[in-house]
N, C-alpha and C. Protein backbone atom coordinates (compact mmCIF):
# COMPACT_ATOMS: atom_id res chain seq x y z
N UNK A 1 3.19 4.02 -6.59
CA UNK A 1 1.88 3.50 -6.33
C UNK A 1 0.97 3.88 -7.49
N UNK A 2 0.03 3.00 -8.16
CA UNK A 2 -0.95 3.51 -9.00
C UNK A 2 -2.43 3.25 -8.69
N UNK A 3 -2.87 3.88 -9.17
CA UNK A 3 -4.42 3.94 -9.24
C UNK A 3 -5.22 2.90 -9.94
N UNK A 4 -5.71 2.36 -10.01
CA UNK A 4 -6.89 1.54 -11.41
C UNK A 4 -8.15 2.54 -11.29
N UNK A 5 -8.87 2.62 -12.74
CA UNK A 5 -10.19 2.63 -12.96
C UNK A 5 -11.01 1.65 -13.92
N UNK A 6 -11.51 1.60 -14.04
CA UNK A 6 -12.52 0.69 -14.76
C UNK A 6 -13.41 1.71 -15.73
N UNK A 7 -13.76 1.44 -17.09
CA UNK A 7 -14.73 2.05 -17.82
C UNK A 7 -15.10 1.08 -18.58
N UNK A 8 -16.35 0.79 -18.76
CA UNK A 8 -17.33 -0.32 -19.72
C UNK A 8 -17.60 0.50 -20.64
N UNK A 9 -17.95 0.08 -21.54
CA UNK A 9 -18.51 0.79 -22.75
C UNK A 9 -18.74 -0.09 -24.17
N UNK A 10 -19.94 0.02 -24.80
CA UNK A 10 -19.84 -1.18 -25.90
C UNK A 10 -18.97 -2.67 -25.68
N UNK A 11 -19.45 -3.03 -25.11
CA UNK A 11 -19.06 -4.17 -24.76
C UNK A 11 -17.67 -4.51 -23.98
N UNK A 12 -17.01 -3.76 -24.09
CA UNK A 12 -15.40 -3.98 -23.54
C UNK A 12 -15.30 -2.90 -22.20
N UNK A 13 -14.04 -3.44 -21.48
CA UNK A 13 -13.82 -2.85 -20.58
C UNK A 13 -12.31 -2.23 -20.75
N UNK A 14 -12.12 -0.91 -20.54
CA UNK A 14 -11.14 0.13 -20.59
C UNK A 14 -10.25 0.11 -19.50
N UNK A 15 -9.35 -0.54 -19.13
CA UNK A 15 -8.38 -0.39 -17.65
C UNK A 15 -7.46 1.17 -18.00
N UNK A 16 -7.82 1.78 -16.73
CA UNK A 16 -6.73 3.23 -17.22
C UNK A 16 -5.83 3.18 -15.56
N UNK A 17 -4.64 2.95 -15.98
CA UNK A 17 -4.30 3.06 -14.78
C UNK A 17 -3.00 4.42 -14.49
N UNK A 18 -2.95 4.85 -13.73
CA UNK A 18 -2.60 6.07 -13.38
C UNK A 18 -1.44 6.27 -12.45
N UNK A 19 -0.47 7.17 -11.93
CA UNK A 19 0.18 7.55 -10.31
C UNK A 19 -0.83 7.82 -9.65
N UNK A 20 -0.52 7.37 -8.34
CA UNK A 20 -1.15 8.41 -7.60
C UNK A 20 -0.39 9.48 -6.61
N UNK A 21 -1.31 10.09 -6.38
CA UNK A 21 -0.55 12.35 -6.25
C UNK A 21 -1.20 11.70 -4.99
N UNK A 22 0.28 11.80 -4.58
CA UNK A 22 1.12 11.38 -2.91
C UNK A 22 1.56 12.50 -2.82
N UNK A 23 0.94 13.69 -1.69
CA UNK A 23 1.50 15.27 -1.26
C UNK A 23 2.68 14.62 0.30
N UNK A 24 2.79 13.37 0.59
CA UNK A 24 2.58 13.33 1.93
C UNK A 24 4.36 13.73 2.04
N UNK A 25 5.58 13.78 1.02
CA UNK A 25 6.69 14.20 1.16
C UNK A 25 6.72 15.77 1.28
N UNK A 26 6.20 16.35 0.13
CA UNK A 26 5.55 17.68 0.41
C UNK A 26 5.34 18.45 1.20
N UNK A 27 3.91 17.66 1.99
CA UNK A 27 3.09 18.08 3.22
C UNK A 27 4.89 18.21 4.41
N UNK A 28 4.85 16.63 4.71
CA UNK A 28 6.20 16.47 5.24
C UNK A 28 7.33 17.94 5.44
N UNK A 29 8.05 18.13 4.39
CA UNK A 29 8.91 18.96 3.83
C UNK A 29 7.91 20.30 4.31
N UNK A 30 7.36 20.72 4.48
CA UNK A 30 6.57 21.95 4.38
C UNK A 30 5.97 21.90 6.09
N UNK A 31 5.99 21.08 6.95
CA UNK A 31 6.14 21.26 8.34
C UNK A 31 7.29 21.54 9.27
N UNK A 32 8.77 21.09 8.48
CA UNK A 32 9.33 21.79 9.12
C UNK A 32 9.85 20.51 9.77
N UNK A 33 10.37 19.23 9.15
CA UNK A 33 11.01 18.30 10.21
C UNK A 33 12.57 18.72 10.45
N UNK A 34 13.43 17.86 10.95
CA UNK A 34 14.80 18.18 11.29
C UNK A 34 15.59 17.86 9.96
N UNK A 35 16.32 18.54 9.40
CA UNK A 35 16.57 18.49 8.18
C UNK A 35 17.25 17.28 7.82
N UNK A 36 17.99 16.83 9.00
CA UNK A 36 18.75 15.50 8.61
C UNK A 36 17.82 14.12 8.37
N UNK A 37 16.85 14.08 9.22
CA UNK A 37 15.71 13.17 9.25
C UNK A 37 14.90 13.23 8.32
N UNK A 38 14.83 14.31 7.69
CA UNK A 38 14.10 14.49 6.08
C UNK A 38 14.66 14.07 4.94
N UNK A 39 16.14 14.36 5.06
CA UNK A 39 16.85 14.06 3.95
C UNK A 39 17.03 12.39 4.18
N UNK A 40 17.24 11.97 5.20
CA UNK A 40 17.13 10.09 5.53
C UNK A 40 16.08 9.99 4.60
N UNK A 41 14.97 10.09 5.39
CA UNK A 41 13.31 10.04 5.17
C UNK A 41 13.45 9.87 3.54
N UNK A 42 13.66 11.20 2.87
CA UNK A 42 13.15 11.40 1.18
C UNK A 42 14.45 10.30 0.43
N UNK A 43 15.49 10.44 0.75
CA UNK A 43 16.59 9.67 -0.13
C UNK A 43 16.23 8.51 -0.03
N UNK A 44 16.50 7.68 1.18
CA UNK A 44 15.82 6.28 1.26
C UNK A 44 14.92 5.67 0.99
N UNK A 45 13.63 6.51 0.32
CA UNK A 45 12.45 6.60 -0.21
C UNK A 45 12.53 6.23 -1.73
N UNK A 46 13.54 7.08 -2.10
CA UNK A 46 13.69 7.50 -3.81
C UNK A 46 14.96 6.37 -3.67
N UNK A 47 15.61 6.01 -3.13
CA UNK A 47 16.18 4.56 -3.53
C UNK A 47 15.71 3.42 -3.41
N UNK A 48 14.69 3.29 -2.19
CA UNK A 48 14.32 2.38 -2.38
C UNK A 48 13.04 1.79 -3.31
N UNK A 49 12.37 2.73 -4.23
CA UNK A 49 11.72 3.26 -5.42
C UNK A 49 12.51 2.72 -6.17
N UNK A 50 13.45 3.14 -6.61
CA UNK A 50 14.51 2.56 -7.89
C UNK A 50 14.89 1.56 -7.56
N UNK A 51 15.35 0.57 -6.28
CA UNK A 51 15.57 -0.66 -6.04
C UNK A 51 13.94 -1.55 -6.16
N UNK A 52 13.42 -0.74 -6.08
CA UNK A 52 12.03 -2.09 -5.93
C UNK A 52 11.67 -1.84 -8.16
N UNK A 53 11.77 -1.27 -8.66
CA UNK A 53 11.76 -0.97 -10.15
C UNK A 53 13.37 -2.36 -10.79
N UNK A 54 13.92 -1.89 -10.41
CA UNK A 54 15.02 -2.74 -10.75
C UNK A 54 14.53 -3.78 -10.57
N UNK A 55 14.41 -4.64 -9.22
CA UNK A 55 13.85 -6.09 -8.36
C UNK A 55 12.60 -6.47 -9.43
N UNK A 56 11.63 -5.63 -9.45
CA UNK A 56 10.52 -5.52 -10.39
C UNK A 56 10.52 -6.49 -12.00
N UNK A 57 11.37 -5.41 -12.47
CA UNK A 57 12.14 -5.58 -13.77
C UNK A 57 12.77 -7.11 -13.99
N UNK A 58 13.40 -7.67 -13.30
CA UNK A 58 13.74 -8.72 -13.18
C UNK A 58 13.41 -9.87 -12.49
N UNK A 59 11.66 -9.54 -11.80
CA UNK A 59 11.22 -10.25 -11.32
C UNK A 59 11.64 -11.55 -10.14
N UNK A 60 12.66 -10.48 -9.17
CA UNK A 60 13.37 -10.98 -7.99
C UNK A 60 12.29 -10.87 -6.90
N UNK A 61 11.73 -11.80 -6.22
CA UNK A 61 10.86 -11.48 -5.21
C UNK A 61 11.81 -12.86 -3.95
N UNK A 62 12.01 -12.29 -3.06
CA UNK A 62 10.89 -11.51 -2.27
C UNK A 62 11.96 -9.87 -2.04
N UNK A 63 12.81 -10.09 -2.58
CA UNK A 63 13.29 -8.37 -2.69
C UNK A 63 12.52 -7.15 -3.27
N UNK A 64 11.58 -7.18 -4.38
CA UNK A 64 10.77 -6.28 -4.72
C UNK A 64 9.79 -5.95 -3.56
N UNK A 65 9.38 -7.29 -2.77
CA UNK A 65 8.68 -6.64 -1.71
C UNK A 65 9.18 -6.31 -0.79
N UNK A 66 10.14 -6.89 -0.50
CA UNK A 66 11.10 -6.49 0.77
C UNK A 66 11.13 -4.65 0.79
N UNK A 67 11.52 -4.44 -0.55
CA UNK A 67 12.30 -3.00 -1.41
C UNK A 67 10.97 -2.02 -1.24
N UNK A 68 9.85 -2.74 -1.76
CA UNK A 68 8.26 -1.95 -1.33
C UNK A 68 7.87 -1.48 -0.02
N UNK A 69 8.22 -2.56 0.70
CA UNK A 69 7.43 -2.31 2.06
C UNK A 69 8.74 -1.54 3.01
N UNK A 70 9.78 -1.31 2.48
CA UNK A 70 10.79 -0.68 3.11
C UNK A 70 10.78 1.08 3.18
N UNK A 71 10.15 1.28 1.39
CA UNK A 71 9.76 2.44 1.23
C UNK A 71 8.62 3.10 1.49
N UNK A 72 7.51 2.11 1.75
CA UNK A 72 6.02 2.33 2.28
C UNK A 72 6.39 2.52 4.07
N UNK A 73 7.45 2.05 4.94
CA UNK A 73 8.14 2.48 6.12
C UNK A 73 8.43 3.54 6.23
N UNK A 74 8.90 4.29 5.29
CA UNK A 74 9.78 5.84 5.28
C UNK A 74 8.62 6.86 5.23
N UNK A 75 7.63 5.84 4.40
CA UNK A 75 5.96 7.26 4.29
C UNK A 75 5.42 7.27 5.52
N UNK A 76 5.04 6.17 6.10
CA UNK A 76 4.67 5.55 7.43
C UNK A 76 5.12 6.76 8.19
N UNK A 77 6.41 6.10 8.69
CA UNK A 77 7.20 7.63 9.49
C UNK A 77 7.08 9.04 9.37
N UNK A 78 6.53 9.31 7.73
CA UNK A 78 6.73 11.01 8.07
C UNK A 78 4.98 11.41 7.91
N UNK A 79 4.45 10.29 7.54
CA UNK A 79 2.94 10.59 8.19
C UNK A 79 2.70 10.72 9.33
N UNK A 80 3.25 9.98 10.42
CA UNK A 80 3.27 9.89 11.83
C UNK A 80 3.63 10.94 12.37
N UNK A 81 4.73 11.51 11.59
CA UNK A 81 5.52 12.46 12.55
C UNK A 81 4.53 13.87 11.94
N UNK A 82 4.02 13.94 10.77
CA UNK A 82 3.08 14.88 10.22
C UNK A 82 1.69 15.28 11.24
N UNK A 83 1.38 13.62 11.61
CA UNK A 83 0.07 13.73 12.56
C UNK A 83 0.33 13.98 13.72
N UNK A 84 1.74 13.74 14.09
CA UNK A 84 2.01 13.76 15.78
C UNK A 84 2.51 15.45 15.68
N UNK A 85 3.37 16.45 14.98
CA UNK A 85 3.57 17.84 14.60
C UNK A 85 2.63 18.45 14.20
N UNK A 86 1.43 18.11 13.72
CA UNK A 86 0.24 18.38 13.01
C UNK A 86 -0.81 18.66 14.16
N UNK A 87 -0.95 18.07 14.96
CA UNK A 87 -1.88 17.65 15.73
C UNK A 87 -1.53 18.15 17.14
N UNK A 88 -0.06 17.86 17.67
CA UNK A 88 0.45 18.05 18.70
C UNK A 88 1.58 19.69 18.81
N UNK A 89 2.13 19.59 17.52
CA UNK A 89 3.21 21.06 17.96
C UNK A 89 2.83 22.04 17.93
């Protein structure tokens, strides 16, 4: 995932675009899920990262999004389970 900013200056505009500092595997990993469901969770994450880069690269759609929104599923889940252990355990 990246960031955009915008900077004007003398006439032109500066695009800086960036990662963005995603703690939420981290956070995740550091509550304490079931280890097998973490390791699903993070691997399937980081492949499907390198499958949507590949898809990307070669400009295969609708697999790059397919490959995106598969891995934006796996964050989904351990946010949930962060807020529902977070909130509830």
């Amino acid at each position: 995932m990246w960031t955009e900013s915008s900077r004007v200056g003398d006439d032109e505009t500066v695009r800086v675009v960036a990662p963005r500092d995603d703690p939420i595997g981290l956070v995740y990993v550091l509550i304490g899920p079931p280890v097998l469901l973490a390791q699903l969770l993070l691997i399937a994450f980081s492949v499907l990262r390198c499958v949507f880069s590949f898809f990307y690269l070669r400009a295969l759609q609708p697999w790059r999004s397919a490959s995106f929104l598969l891995g934006e599923l796996c964050l989904v889940i351990m946010l949930a389970q962060i807020l529902w252990w977070g909130l509830l355990g």
